[in-house]
C-alpha atoms as a PDB file:
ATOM      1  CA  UNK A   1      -7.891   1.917 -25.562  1.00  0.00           C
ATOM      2  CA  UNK A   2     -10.825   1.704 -23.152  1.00  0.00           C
ATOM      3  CA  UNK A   3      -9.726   2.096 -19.460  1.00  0.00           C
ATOM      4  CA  UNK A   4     -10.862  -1.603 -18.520  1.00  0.00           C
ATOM      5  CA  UNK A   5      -8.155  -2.641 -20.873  1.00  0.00           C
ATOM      6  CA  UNK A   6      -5.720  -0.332 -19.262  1.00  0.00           C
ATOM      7  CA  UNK A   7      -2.104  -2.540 -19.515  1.00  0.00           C
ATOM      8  CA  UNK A   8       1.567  -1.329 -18.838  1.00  0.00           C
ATOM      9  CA  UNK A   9       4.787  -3.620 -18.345  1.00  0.00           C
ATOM     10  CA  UNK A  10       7.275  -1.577 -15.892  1.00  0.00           C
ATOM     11  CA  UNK A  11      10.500  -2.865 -14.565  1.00  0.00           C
ATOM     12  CA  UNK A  12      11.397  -1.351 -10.795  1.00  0.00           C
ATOM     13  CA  UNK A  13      14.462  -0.314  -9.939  1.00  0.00           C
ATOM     14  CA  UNK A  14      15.694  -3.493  -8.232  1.00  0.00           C
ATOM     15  CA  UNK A  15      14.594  -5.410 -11.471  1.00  0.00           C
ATOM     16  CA  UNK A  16      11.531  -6.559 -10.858  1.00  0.00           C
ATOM     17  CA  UNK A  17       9.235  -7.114 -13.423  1.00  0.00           C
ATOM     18  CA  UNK A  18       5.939  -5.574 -13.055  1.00  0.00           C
ATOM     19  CA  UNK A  19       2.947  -5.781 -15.083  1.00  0.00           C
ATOM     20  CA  UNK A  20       0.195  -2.522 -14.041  1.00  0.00           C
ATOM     21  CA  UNK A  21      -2.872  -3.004 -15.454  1.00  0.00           C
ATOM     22  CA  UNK A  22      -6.482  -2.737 -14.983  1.00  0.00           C
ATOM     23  CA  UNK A  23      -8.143  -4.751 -12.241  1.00  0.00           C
ATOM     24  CA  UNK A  24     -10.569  -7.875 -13.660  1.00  0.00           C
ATOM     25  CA  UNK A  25     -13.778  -8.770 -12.571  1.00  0.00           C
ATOM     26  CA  UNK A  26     -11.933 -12.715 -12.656  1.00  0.00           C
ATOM     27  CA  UNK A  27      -9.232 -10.524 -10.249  1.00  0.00           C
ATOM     28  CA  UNK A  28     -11.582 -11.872  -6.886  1.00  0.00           C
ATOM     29  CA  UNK A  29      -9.373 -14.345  -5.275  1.00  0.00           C
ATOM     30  CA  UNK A  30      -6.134 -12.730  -6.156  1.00  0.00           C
ATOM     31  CA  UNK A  31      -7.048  -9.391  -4.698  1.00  0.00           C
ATOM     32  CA  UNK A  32      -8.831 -10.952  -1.900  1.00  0.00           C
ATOM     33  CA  UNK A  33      -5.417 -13.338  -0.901  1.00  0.00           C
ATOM     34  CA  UNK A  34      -3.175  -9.551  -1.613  1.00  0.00           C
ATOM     35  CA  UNK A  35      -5.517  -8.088   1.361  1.00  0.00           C
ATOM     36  CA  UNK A  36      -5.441 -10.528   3.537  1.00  0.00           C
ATOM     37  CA  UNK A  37      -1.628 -10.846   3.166  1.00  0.00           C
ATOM     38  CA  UNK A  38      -1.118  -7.097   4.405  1.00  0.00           C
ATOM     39  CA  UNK A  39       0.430  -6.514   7.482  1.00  0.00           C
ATOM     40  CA  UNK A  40      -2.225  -4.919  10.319  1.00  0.00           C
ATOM     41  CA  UNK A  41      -0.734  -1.963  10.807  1.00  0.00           C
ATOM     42  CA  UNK A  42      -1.258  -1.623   7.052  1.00  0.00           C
ATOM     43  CA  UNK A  43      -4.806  -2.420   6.763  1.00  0.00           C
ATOM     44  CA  UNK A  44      -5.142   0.076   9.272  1.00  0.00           C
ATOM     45  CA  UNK A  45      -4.891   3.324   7.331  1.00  0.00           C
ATOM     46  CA  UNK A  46      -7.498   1.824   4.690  1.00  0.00           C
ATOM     47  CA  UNK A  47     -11.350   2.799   4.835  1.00  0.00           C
ATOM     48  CA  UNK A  48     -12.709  -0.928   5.001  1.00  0.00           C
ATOM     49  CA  UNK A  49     -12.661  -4.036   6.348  1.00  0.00           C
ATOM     50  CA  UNK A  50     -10.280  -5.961   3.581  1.00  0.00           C
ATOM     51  CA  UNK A  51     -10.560  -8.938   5.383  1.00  0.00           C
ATOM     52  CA  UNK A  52     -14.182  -9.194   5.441  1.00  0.00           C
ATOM     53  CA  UNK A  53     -15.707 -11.826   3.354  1.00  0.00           C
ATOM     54  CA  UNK A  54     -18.527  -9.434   1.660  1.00  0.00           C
ATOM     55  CA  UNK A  55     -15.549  -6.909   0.534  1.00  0.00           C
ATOM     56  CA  UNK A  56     -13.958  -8.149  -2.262  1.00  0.00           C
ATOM     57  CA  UNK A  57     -17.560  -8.433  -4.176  1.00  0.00           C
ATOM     58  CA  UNK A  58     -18.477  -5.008  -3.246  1.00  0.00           C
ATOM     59  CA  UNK A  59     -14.333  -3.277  -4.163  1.00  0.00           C
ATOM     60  CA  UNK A  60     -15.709  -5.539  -7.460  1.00  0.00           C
ATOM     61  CA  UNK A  61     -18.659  -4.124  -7.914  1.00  0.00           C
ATOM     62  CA  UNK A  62     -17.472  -0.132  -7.421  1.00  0.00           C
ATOM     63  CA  UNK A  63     -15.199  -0.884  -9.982  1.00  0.00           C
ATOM     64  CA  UNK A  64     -17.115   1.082 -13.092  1.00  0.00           C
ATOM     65  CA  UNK A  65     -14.034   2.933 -14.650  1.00  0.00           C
ATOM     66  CA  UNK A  66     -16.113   5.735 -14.297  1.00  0.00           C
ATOM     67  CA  UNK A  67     -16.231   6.525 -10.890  1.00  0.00           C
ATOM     68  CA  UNK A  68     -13.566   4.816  -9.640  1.00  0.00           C
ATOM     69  CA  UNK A  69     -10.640   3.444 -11.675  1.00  0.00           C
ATOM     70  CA  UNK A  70      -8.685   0.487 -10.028  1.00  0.00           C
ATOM     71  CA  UNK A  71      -5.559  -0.352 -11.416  1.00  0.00           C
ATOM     72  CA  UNK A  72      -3.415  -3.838  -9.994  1.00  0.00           C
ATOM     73  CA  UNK A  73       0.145  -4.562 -10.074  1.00  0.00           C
ATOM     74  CA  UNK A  74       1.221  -8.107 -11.059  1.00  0.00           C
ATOM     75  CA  UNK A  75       4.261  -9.574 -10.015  1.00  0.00           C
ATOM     76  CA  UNK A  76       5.308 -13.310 -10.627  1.00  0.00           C
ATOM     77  CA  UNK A  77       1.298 -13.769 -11.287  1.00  0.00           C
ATOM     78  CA  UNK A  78       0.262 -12.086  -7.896  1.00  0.00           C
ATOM     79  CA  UNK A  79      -1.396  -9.292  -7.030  1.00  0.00           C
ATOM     80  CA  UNK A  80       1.630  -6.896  -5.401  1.00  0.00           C
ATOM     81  CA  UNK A  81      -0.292  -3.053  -5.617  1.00  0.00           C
ATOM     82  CA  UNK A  82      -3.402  -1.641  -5.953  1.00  0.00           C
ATOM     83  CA  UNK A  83      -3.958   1.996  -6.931  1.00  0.00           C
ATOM     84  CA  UNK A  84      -7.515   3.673  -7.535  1.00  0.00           C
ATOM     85  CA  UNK A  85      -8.321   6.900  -9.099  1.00  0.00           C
ATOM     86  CA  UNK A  86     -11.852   8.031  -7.958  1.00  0.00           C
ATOM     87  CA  UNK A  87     -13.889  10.811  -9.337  1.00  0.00           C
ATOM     88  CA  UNK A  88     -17.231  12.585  -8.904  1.00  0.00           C
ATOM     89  CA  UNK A  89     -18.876  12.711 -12.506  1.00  0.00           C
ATOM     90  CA  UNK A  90     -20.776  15.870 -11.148  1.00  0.00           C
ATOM     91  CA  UNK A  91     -20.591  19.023  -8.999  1.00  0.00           C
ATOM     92  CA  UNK A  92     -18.507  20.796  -7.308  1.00  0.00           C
ATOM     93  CA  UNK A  93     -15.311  18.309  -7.241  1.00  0.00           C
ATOM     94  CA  UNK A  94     -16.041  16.991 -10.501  1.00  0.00           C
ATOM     95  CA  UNK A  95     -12.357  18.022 -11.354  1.00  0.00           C
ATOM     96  CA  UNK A  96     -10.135  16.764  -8.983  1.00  0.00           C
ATOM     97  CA  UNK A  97      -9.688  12.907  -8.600  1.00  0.00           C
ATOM     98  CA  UNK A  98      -9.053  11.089  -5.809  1.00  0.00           C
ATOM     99  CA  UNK A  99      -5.620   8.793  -5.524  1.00  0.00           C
ATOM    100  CA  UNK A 100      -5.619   5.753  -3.026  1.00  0.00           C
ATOM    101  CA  UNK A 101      -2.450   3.449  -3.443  1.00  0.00           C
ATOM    102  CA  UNK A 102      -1.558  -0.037  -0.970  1.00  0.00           C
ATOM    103  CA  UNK A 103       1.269  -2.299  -2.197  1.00  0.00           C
ATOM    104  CA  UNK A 104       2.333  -5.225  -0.440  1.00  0.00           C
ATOM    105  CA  UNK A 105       5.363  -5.361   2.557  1.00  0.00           C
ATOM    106  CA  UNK A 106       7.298  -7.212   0.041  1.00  0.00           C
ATOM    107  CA  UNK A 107       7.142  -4.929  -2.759  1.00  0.00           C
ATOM    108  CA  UNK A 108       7.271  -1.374  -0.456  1.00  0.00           C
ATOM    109  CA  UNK A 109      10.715   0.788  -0.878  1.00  0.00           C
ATOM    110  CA  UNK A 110      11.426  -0.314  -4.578  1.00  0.00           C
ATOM    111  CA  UNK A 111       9.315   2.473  -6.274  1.00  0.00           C
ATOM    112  CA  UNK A 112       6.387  -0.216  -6.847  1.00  0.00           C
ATOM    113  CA  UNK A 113       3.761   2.859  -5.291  1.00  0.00           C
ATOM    114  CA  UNK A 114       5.169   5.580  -7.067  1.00  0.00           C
ATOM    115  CA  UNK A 115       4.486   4.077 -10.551  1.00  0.00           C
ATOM    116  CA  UNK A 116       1.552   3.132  -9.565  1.00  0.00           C
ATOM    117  CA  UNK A 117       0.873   6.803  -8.495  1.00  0.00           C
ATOM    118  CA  UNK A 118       2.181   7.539 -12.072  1.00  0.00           C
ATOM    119  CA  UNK A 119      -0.392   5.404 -14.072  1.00  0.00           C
ATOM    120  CA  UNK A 120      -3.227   6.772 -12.123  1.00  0.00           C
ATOM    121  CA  UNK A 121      -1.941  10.209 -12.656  1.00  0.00           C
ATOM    122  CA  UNK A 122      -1.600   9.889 -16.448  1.00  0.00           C
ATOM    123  CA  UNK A 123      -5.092   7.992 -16.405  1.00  0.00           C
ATOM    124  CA  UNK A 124      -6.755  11.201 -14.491  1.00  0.00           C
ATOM    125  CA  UNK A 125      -4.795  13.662 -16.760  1.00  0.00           C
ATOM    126  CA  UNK A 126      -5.993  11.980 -19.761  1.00  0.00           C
ATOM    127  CA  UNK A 127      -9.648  12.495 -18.610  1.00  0.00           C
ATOM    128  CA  UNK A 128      -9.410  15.875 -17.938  1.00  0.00           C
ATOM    129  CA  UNK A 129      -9.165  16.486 -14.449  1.00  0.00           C
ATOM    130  CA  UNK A 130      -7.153  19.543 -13.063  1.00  0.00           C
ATOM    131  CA  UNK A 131      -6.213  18.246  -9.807  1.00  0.00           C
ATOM    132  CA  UNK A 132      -5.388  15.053  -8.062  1.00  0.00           C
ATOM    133  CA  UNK A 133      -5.469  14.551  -4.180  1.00  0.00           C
ATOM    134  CA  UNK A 134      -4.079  11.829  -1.650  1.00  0.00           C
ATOM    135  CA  UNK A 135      -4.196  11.306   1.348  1.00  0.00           C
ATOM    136  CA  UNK A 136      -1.560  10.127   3.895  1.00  0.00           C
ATOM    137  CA  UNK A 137      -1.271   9.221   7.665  1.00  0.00           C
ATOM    138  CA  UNK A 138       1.738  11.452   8.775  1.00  0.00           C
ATOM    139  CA  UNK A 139       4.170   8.397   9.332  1.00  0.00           C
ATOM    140  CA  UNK A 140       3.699   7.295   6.095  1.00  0.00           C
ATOM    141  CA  UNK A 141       7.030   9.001   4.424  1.00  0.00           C
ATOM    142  CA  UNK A 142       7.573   6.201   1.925  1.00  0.00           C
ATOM    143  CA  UNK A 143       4.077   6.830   0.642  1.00  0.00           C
ATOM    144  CA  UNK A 144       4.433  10.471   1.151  1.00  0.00           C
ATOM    145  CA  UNK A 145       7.883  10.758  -0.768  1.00  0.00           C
ATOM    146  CA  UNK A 146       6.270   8.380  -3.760  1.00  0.00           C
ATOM    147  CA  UNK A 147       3.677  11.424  -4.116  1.00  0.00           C
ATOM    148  CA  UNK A 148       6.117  14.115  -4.110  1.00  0.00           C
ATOM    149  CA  UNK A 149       7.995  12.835  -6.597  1.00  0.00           C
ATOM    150  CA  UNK A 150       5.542  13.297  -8.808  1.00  0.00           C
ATOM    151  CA  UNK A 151       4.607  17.007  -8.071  1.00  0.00           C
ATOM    152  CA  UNK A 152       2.219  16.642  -5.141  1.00  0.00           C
ATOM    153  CA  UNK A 153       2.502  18.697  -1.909  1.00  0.00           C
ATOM    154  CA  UNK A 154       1.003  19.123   1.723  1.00  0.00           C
ATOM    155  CA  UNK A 155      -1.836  21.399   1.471  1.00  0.00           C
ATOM    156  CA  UNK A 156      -2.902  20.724   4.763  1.00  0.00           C
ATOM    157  CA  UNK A 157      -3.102  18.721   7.979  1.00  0.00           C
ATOM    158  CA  UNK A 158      -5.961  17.109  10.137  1.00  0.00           C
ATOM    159  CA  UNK A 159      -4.752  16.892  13.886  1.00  0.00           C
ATOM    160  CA  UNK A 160      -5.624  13.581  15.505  1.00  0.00           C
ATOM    161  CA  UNK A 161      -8.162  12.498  12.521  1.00  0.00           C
ATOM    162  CA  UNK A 162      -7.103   9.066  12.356  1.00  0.00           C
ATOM    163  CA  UNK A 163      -5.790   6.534  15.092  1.00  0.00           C
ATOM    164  CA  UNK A 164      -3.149   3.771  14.338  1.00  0.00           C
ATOM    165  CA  UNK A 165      -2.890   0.335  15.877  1.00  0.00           C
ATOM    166  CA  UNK A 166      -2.526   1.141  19.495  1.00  0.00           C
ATOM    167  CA  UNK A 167      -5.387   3.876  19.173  1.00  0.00           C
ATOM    168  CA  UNK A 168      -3.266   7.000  19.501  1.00  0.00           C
ATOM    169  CA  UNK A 169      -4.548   9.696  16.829  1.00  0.00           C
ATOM    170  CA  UNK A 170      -2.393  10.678  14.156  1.00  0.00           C
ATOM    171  CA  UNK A 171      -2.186  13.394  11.416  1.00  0.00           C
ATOM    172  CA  UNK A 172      -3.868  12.979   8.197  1.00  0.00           C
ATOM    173  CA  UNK A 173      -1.668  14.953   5.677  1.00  0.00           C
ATOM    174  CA  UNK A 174      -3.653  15.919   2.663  1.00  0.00           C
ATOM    175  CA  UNK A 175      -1.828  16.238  -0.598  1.00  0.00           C
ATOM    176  CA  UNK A 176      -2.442  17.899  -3.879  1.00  0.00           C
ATOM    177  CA  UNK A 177      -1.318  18.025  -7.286  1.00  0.00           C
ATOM    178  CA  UNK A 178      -3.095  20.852  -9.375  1.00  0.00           C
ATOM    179  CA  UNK A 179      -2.106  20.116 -12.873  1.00  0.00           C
ATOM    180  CA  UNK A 180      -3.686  22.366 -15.024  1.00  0.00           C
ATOM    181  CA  UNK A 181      -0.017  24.302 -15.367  1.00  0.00           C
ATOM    182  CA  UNK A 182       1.268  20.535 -15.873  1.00  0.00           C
ATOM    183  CA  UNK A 183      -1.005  20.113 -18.560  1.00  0.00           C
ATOM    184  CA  UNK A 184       0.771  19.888 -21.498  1.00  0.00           C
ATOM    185  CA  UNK A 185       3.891  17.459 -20.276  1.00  0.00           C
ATOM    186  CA  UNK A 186       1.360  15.425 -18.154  1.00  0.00           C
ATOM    187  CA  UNK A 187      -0.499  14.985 -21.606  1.00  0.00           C
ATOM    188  CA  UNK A 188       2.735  13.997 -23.057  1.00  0.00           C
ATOM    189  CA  UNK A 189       3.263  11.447 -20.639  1.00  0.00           C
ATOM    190  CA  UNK A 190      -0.342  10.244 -20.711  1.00  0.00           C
ATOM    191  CA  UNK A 191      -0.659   9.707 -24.608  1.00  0.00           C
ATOM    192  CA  UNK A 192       2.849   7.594 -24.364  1.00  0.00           C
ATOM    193  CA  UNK A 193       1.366   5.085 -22.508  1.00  0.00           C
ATOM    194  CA  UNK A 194      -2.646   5.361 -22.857  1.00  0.00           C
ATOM    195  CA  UNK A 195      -4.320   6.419 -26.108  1.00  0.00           C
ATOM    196  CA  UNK A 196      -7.400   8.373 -25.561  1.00  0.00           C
ATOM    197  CA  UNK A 197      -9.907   6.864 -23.385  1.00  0.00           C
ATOM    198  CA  UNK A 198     -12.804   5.821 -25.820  1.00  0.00           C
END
């Protein structure tokens, strides 16, 4: 199964149906009415303007499954998540992938980000990378307990290196997951739900 064809049906723990799969080029309007529909102090913590007219075409366009793997979570035929996995194809870093994960007000607290978090890890697993980072503002715990839950931990703090919605600086908390001692389980998990990426 190619990555663009990524597709997994996952029920949440309060019942709810979800369908994870990989984001579509036809996906514009969908994603573009999920943005718009987060709260501000959400968009906040997110590295672009979502609401900007030019964004959607350009989140589109970065979208190779190469570089950056988006994954969307569809509830009720709406766009409720969106996870990416990004990765440098060369140098240095060219191991460890990148995990970025929003999901709507609605959908937060029912363990919507964590499987998200647990596609994308499979995905990056199944690729070969040894080590998967996130990062978190420091009053994000649901976000924060979604990655731990899944074997990643604080490897270090940034005083003051973002600001939320009133201005005041906050703590970036960076977290890791080095799965190279993971490998084999992670692989397990991986191959149940993705066959190797072609």
């Amino acid at each position: 199964m190619k990555l663009e064809n990524y597709s997994e049906a996952v029920t949440l723990k309060n019942g709810s149906h979800i369908l994870i799969r990989s984001l579509k080029q036809t996906d514009g309007p969908s994603l573009q009415a999920f943005y718009r529909s987060l709260p501000e102090e959400d968009r906040l913590f997110l590295d672009d303007d979502v609401t900007a007219p030019s964004f959607i075409d350009r989140y589109l366009a970065s979208a190779d499954f190469e570089t950056s793997i988006p994954l969307v979570a569809e509830h009720e035929g709406k766009i409720a998540g969106v996870g990416t996995l990004r990765r440098p194809r060369y140098g240095w870093m060219s191991h460890v992938g990148t995990i970025r994960v929003v999901v709507a007000r609605a959908m937060q607290h029912r363990g919507l980000a964590q499987r998200l978090v647990k596609a994308l890890s499979g995905i990056a697993v199944n690729l070969g990378l040894d080590k998967m980072v996130a990062e978190v503002a420091e009053n994000q715990a649901g976000a924060r307990r979604a990655f731990e839950r899944l074997g990643f931990k604080a490897e270090a703090t940034l005083k003051g290196h973002i600001r939320d919605l009133y201005g005041r600086p906050r703590d970036m908390v960076i977290m890791a997951n080095d799965v190279t001692h993971l490998w084999e389980s992670y692989r397990d998990l991986a191959e149940e739900f993705l066959p190797p990426v072609e």
